[in-house]
C-alpha atoms as a PDB file:
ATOM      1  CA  UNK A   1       0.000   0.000   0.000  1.00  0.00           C
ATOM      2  CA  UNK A   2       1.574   3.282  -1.052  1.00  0.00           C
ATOM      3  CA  UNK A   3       2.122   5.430   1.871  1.00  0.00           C
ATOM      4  CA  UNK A   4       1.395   9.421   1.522  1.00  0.00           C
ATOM      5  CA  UNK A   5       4.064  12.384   2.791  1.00  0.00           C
ATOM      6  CA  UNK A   6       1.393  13.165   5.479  1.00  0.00           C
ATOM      7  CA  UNK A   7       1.279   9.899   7.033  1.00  0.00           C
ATOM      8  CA  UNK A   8       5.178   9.988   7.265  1.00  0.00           C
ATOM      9  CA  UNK A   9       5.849  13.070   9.174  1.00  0.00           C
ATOM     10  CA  UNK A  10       4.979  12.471  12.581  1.00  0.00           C
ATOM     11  CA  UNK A  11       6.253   9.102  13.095  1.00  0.00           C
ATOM     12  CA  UNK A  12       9.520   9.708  11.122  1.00  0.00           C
ATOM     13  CA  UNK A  13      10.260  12.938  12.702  1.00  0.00           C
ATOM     14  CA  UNK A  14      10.421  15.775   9.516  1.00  0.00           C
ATOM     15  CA  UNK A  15      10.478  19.150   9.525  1.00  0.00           C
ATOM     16  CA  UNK A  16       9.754  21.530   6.794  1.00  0.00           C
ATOM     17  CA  UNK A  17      12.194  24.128   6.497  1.00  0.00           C
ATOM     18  CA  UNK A  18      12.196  27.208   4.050  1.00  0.00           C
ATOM     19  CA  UNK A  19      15.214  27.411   1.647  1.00  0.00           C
ATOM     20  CA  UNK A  20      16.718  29.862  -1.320  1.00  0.00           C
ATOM     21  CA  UNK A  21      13.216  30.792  -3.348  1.00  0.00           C
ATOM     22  CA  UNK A  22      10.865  29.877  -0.936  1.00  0.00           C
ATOM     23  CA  UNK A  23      11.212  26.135  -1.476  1.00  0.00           C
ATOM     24  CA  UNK A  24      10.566  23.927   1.230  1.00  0.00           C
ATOM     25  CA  UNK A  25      12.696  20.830   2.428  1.00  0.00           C
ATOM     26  CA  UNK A  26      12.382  18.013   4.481  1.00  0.00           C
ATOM     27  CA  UNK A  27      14.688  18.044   7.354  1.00  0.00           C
ATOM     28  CA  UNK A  28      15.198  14.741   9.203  1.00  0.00           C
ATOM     29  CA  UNK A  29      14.932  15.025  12.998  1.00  0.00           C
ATOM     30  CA  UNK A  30      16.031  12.065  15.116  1.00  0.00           C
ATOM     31  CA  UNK A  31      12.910  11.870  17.606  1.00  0.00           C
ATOM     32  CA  UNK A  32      13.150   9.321  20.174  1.00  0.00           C
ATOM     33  CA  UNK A  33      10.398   6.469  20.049  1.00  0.00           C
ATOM     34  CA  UNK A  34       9.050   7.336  23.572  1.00  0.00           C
ATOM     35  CA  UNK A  35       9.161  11.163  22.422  1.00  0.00           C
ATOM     36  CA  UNK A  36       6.750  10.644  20.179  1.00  0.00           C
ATOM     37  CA  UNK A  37       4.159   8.486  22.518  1.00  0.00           C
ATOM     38  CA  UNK A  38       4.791   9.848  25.920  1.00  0.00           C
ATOM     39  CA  UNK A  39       6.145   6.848  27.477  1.00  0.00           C
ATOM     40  CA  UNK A  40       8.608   6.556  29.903  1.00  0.00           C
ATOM     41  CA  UNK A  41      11.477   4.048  29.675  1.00  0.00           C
ATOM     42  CA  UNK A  42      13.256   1.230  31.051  1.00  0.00           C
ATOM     43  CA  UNK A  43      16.268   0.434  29.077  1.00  0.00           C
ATOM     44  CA  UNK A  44      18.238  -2.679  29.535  1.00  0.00           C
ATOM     45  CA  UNK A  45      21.297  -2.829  28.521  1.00  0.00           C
ATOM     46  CA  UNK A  46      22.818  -6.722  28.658  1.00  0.00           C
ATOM     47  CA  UNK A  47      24.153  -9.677  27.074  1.00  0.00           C
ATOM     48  CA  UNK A  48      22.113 -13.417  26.060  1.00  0.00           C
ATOM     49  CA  UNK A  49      21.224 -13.276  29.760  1.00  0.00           C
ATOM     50  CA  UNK A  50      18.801 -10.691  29.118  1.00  0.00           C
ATOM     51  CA  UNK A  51      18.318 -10.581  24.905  1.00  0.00           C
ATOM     52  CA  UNK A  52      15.728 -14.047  25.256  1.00  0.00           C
ATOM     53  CA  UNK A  53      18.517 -16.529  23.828  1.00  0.00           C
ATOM     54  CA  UNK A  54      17.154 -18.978  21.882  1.00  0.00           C
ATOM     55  CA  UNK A  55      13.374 -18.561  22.516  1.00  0.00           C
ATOM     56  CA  UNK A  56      10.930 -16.212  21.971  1.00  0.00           C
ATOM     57  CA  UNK A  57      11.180 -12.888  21.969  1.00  0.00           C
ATOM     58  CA  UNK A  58       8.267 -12.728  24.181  1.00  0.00           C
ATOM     59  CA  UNK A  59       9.469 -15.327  26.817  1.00  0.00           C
ATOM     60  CA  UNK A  60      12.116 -12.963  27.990  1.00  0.00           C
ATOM     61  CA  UNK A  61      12.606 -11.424  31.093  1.00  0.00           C
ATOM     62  CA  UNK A  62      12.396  -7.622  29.492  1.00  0.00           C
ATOM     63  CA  UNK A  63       9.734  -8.533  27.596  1.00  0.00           C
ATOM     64  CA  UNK A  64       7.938  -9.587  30.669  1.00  0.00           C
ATOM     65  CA  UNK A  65       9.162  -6.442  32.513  1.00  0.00           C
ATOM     66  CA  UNK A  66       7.623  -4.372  29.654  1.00  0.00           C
ATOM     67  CA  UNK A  67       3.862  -6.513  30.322  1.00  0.00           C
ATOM     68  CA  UNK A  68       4.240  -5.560  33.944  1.00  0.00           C
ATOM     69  CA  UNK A  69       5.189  -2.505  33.873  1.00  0.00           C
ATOM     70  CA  UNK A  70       2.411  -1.572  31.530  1.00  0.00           C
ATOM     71  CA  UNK A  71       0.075  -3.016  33.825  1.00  0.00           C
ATOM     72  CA  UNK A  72       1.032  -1.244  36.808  1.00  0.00           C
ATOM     73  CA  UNK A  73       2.535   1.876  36.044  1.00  0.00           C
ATOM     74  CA  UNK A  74       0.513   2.988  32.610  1.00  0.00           C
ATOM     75  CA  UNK A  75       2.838   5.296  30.686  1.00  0.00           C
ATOM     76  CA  UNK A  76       5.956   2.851  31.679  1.00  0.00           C
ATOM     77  CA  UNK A  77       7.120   0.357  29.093  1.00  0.00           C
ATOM     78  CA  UNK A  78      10.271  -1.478  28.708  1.00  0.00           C
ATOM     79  CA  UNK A  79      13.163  -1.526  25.566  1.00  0.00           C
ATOM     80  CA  UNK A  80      15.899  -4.127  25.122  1.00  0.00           C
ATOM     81  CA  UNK A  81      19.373  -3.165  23.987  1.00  0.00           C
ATOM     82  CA  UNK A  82      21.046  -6.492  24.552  1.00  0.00           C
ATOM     83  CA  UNK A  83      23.007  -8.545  22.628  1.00  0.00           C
ATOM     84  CA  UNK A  84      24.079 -12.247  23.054  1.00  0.00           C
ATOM     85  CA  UNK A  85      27.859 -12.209  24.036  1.00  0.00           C
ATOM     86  CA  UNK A  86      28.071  -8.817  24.464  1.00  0.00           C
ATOM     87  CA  UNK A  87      30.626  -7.237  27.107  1.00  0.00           C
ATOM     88  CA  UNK A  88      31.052  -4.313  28.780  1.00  0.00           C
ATOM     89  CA  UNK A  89      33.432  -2.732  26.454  1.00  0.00           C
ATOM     90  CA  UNK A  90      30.657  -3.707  23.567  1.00  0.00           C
ATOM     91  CA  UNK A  91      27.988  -1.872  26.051  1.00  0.00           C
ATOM     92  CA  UNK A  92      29.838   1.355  26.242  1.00  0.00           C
ATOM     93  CA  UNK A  93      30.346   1.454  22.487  1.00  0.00           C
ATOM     94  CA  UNK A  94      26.891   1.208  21.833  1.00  0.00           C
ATOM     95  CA  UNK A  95      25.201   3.006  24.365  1.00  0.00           C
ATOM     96  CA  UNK A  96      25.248   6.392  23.268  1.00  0.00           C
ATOM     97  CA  UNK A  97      23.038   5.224  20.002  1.00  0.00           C
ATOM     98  CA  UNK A  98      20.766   3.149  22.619  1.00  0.00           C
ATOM     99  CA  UNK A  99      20.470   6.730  24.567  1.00  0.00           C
ATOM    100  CA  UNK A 100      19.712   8.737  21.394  1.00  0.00           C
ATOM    101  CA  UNK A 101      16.897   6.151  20.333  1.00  0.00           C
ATOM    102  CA  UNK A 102      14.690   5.814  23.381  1.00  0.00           C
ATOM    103  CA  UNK A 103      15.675   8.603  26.096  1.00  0.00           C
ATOM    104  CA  UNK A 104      15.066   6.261  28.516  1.00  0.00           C
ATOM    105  CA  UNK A 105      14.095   7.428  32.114  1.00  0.00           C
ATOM    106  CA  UNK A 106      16.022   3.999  33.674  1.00  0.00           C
ATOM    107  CA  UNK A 107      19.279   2.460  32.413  1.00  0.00           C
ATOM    108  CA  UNK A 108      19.450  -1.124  34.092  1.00  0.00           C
ATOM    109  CA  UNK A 109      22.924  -2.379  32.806  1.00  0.00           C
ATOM    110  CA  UNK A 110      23.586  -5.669  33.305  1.00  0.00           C
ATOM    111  CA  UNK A 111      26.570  -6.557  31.275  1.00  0.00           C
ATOM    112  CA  UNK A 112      30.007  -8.204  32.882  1.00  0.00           C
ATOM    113  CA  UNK A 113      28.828 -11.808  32.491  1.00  0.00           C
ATOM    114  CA  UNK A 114      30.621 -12.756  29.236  1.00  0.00           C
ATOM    115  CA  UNK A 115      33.863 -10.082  30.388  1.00  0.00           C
ATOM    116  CA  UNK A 116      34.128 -12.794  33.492  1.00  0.00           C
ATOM    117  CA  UNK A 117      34.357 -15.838  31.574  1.00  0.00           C
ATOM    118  CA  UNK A 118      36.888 -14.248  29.182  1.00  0.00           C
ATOM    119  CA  UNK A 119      38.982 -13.308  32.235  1.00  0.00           C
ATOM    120  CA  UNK A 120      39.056  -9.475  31.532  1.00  0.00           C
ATOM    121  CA  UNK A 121      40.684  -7.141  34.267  1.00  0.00           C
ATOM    122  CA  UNK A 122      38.547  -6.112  37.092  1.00  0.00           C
ATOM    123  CA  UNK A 123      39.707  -2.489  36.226  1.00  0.00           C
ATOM    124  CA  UNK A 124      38.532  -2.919  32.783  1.00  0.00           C
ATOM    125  CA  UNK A 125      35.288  -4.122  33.571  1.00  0.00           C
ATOM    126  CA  UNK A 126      34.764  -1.099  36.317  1.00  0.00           C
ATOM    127  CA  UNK A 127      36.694   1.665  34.132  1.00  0.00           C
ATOM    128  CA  UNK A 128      33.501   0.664  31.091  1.00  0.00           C
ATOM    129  CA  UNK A 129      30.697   0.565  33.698  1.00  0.00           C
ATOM    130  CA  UNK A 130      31.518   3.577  35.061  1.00  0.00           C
ATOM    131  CA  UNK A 131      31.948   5.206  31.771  1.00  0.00           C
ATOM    132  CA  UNK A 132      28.427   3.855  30.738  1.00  0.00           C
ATOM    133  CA  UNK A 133      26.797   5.351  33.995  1.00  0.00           C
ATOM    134  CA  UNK A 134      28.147   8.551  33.404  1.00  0.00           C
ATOM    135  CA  UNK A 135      26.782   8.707  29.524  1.00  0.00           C
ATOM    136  CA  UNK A 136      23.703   7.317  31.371  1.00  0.00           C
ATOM    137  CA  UNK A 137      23.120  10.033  34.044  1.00  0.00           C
ATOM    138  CA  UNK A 138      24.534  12.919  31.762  1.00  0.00           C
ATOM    139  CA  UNK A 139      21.249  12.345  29.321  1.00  0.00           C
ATOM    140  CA  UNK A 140      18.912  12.398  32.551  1.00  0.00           C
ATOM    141  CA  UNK A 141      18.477   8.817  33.316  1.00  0.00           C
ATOM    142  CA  UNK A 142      18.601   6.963  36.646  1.00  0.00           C
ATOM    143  CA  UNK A 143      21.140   3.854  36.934  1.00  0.00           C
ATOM    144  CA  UNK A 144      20.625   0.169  38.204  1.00  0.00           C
ATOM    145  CA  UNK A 145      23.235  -2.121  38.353  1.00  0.00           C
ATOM    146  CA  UNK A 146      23.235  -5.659  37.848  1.00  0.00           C
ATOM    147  CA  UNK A 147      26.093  -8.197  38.304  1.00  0.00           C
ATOM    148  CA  UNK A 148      26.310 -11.727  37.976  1.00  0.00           C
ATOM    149  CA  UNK A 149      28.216 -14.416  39.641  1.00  0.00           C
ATOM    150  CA  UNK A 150      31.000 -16.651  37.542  1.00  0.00           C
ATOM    151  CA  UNK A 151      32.125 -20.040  38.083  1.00  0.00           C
ATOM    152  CA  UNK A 152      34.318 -20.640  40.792  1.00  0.00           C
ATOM    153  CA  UNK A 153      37.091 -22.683  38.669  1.00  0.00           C
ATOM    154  CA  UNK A 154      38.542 -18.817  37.560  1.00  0.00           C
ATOM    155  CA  UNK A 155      39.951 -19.135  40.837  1.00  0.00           C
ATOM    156  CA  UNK A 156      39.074 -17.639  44.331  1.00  0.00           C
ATOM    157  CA  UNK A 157      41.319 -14.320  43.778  1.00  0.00           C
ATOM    158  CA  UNK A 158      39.539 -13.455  40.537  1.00  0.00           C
ATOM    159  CA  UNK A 159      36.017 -14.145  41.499  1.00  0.00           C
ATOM    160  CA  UNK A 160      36.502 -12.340  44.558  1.00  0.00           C
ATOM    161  CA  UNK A 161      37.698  -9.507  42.414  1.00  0.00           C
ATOM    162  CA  UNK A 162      34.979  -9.668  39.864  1.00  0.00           C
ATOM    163  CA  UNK A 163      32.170  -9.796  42.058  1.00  0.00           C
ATOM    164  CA  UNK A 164      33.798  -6.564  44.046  1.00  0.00           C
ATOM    165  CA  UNK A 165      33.485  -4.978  41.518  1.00  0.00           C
ATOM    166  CA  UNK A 166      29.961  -4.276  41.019  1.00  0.00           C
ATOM    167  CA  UNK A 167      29.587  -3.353  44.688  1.00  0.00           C
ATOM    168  CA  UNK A 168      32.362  -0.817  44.664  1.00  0.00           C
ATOM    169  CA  UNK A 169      30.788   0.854  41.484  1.00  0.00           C
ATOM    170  CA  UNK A 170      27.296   1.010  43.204  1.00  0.00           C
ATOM    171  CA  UNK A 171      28.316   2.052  46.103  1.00  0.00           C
ATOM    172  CA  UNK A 172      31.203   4.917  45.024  1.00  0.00           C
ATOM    173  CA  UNK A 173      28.239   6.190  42.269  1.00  0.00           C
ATOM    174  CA  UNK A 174      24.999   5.638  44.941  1.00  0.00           C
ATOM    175  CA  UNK A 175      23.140   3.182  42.325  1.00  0.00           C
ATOM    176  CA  UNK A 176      20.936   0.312  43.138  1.00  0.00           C
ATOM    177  CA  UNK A 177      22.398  -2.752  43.093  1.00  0.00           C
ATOM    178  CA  UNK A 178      20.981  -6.820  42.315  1.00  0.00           C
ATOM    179  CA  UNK A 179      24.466  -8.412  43.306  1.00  0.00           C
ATOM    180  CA  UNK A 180      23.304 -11.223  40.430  1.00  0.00           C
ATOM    181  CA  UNK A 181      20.806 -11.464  37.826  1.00  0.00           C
ATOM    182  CA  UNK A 182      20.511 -15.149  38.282  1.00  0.00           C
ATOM    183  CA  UNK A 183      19.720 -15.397  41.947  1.00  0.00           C
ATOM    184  CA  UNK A 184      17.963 -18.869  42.935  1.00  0.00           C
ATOM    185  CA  UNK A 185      18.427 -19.605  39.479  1.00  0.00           C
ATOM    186  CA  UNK A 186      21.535 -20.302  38.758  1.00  0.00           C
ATOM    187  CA  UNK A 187      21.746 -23.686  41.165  1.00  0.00           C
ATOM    188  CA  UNK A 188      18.610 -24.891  39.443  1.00  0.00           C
ATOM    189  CA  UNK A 189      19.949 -27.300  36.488  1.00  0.00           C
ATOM    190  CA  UNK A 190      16.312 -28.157  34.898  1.00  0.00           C
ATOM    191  CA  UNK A 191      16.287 -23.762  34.418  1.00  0.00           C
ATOM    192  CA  UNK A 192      19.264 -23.592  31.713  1.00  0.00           C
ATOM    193  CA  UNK A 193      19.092 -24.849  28.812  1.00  0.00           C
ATOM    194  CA  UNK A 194      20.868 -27.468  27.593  1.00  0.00           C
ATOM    195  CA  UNK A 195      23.672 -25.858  26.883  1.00  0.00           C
ATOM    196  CA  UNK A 196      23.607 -25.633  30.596  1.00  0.00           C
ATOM    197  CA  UNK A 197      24.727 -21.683  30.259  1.00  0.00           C
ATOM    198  CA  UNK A 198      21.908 -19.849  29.403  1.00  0.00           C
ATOM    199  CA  UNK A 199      18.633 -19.680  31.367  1.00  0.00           C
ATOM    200  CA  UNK A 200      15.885 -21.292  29.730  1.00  0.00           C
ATOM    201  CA  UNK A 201      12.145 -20.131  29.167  1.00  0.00           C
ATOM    202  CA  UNK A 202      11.007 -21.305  33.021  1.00  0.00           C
ATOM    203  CA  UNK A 203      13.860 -19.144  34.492  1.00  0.00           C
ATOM    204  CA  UNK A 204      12.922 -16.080  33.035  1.00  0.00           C
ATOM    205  CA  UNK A 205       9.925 -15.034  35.415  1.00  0.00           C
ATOM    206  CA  UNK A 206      12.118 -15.861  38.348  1.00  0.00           C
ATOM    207  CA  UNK A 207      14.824 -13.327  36.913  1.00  0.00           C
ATOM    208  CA  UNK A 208      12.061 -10.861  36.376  1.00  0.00           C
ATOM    209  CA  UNK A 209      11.606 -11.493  40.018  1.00  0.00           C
ATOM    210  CA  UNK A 210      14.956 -10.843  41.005  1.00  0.00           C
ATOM    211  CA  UNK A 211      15.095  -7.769  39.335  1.00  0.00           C
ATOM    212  CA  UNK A 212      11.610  -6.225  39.839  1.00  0.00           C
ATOM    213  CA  UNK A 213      12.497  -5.119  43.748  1.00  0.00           C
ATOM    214  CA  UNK A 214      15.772  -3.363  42.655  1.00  0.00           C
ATOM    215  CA  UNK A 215      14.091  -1.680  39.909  1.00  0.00           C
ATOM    216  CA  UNK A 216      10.543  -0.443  41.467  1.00  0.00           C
ATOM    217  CA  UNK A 217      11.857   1.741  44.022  1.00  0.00           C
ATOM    218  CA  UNK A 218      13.151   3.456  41.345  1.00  0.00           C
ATOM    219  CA  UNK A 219      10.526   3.760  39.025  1.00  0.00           C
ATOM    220  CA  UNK A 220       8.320   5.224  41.957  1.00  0.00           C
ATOM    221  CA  UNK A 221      11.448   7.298  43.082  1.00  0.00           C
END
């Protein structure tokens, strides 16, 4: 169905604009999705723990978090910048685009999983997330933290480390804090998939859960 200039300007964001001999030309202005309907916004910004790996986009934990929040704070919805395998170095380079496109209200990052399990520096890991919560607060948006807990065989000194980490940013920046995404999941074998990594369809109410405590102070903040 052909689609007329009037039907394009309001969701695509042009402005007419008067040039040399009156003529008139479209301008593209980048307007934010929840701009243009009012809504304010949660955006998550994670790796496959949070992007609905392999299953439905539906069955996911944001996507879930976007049904609730709908149903109990009307005008609230929920948008998912994650990407499976993503780090926090990937996070940071990316965010600023994420920012642009939905002006979110919330930032919940919860990235560091995948920067564990390829032993990156603890220093890294803190120097990206506190670069991301600055890029975060500077365009107006409150900050939740999420961490997650790695497997013990990278050694008692780096786990320790790692899992420091996300306190000492929280606590040095004042931000919420859910120590791990995957809390009374993560000992629960029939919850992962069978790749025994990544949370399966069942687990993803019960991270919703884990998260929804951290996170609704803040929305009502």
């Amino acid at each position: 169905m052909r689609t007329t200039l009037p039907s394009l300007l309001p969701a695509m964001g042009f402005l007419l604009v008067a040039g040399r001999g009156l003529a008139l030309f479209l301008v593209l202005v980048l307007v934010p999705a929840a701009a243009q309907t009012g809504e304010r916004v949660v955006l998550v910004v994670g790796d496959s723990l949070s992007a609905a790996y392999n299953m439905e986009r539906e069955q996911g934990w944001v996507y879930l978090l976007r049904d609730r929040l709908e149903s109990e704070y009307p005008g609230w919805t929920a948008a998912n910048a994650s990407i499976t395998g993503d780090t926090t170095r990937g996070g940071l380079s990316r965010l600023p685009r994420a920012l642009q496109e939905h002006d979110p209200d919330v930032v919940l990052i919860a990235l560091g999983g995948n920067d564990g399990l390829r032993g990156i520096a603890p220093d890294e890991i803190r120097a990206n997330l506190e670069q991301m919560i600055g890029l975060a607060t500077a365009a107006g948006a409150d900050v939740v933290l999420a961490g997650v807990r790695i497997p013990a065989n990278y050694g008692p000194a780096y786990t320790r480390r790692f899992e420091q980490t996300f306190h000492q940013v929280a606590e040095e920046h004042g931000l919420p804090l859910l120590p791990s995404i995957l809390t009374d999941v993560e000992e629960r074998n029939e919850l992962f998939q069978n790749d025994g990594i990544h949370p399966s369809a069942d687990a993803q109410p019960l991270i919703l859960d884990n998260v929804w405590p951290v996170l609704r102070p803040v929305i009502e903040g």
